[in-house]
Protein backbone atom coordinates (compact mmCIF):
# COMPACT_ATOMS: atom_id res chain seq x y z
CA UNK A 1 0.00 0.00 0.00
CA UNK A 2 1.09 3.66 0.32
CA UNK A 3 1.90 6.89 2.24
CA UNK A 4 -1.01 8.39 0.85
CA UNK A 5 -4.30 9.46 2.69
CA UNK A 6 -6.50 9.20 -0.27
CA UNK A 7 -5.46 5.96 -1.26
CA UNK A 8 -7.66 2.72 -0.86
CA UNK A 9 -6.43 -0.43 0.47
CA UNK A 10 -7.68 -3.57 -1.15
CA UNK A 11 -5.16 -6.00 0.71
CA UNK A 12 -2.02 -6.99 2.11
CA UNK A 13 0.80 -8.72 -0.15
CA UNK A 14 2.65 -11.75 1.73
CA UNK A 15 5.93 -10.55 0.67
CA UNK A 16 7.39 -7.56 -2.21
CA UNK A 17 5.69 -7.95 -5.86
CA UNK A 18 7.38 -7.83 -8.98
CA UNK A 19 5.19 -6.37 -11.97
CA UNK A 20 5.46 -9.83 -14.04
CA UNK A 21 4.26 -11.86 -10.82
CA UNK A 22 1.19 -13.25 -9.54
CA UNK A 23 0.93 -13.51 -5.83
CA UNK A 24 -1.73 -13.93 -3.12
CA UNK A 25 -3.27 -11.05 -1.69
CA UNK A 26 -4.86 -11.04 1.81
CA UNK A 27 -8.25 -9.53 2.85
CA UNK A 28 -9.40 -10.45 5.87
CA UNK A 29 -8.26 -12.35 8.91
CA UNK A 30 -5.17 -12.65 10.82
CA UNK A 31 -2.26 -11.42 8.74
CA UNK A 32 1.27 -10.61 9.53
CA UNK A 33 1.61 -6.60 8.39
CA UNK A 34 4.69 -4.54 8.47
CA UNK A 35 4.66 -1.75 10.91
CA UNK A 36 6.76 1.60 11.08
CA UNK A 37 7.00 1.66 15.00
CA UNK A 38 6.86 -0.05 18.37
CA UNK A 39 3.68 -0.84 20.35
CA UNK A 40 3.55 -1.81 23.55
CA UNK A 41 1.58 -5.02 24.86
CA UNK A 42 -1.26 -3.18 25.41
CA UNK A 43 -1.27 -1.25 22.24
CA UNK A 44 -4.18 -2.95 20.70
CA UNK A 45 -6.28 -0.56 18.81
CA UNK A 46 -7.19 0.16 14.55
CA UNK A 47 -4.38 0.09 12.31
CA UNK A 48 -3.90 3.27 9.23
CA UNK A 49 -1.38 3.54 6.27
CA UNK A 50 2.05 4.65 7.75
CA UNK A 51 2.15 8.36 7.41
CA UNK A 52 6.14 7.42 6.60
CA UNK A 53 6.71 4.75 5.16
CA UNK A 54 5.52 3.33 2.02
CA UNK A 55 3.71 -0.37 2.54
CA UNK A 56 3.87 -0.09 6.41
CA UNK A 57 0.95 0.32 8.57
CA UNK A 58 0.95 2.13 12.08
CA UNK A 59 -1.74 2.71 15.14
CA UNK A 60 -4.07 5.28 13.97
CA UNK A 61 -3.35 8.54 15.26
CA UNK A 62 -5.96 11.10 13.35
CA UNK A 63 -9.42 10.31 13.27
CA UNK A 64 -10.04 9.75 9.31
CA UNK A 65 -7.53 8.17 8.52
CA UNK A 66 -8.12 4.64 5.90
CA UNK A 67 -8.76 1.60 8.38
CA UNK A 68 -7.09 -1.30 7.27
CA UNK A 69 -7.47 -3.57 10.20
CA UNK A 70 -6.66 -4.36 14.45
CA UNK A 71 -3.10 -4.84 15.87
CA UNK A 72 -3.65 -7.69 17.47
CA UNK A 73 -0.19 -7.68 19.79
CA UNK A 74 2.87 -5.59 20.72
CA UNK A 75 5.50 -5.39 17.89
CA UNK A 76 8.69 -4.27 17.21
CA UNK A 77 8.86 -0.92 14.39
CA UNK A 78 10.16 -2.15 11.31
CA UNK A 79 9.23 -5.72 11.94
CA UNK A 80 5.83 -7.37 11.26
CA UNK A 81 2.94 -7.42 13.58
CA UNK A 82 -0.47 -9.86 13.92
CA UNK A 83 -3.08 -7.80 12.54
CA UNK A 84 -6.99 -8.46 12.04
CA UNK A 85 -7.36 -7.68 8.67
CA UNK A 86 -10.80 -6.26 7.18
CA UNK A 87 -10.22 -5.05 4.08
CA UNK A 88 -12.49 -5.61 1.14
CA UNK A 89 -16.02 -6.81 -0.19
């Protein structure tokens, strides 16, 4: 996904796409997301686009911003975190 605000997200890619390859592109459930920064254990709470960097997601910090799921766990910034997806139809 990206930086961007007005951008929609229509799923989560397991690892980095090439334009000639087909992958498989999550939805909904439990999915392991890249995140720009460290939560603490208690940091559940609705996941956004990163405002920093591109195909991370972060805690949402403005109201508005594009819901792309629920940290499910602490994490580690620049690692990947448990997060209930709900993206899509």
């Amino acid at each position: 996904y990206h930086t961007q605000s007005d951008v929609n997200v229509f799923g989560v890619a397991p690892v980095a796409v090439a334009d000639d390859e087909y992958f498989w592109m999550q939805t909904k459930g439990i999915a392991s997301v890249l995140v720009d920064t460290t939560t603490a254990v208690a940091a559940q709470g609705n996941m956004t686009l990163s405002d920093s960097t591109a195909g991370a997601a972060q805690l949402q910090d403005v109201v508005g911003e594009h819901y792309i799921g629920r940290l499910l766990g602490a994490c580690v910034g620049g690692a990947h975190g448990a997060v209930w997806l709900d993206l899509g139809w």
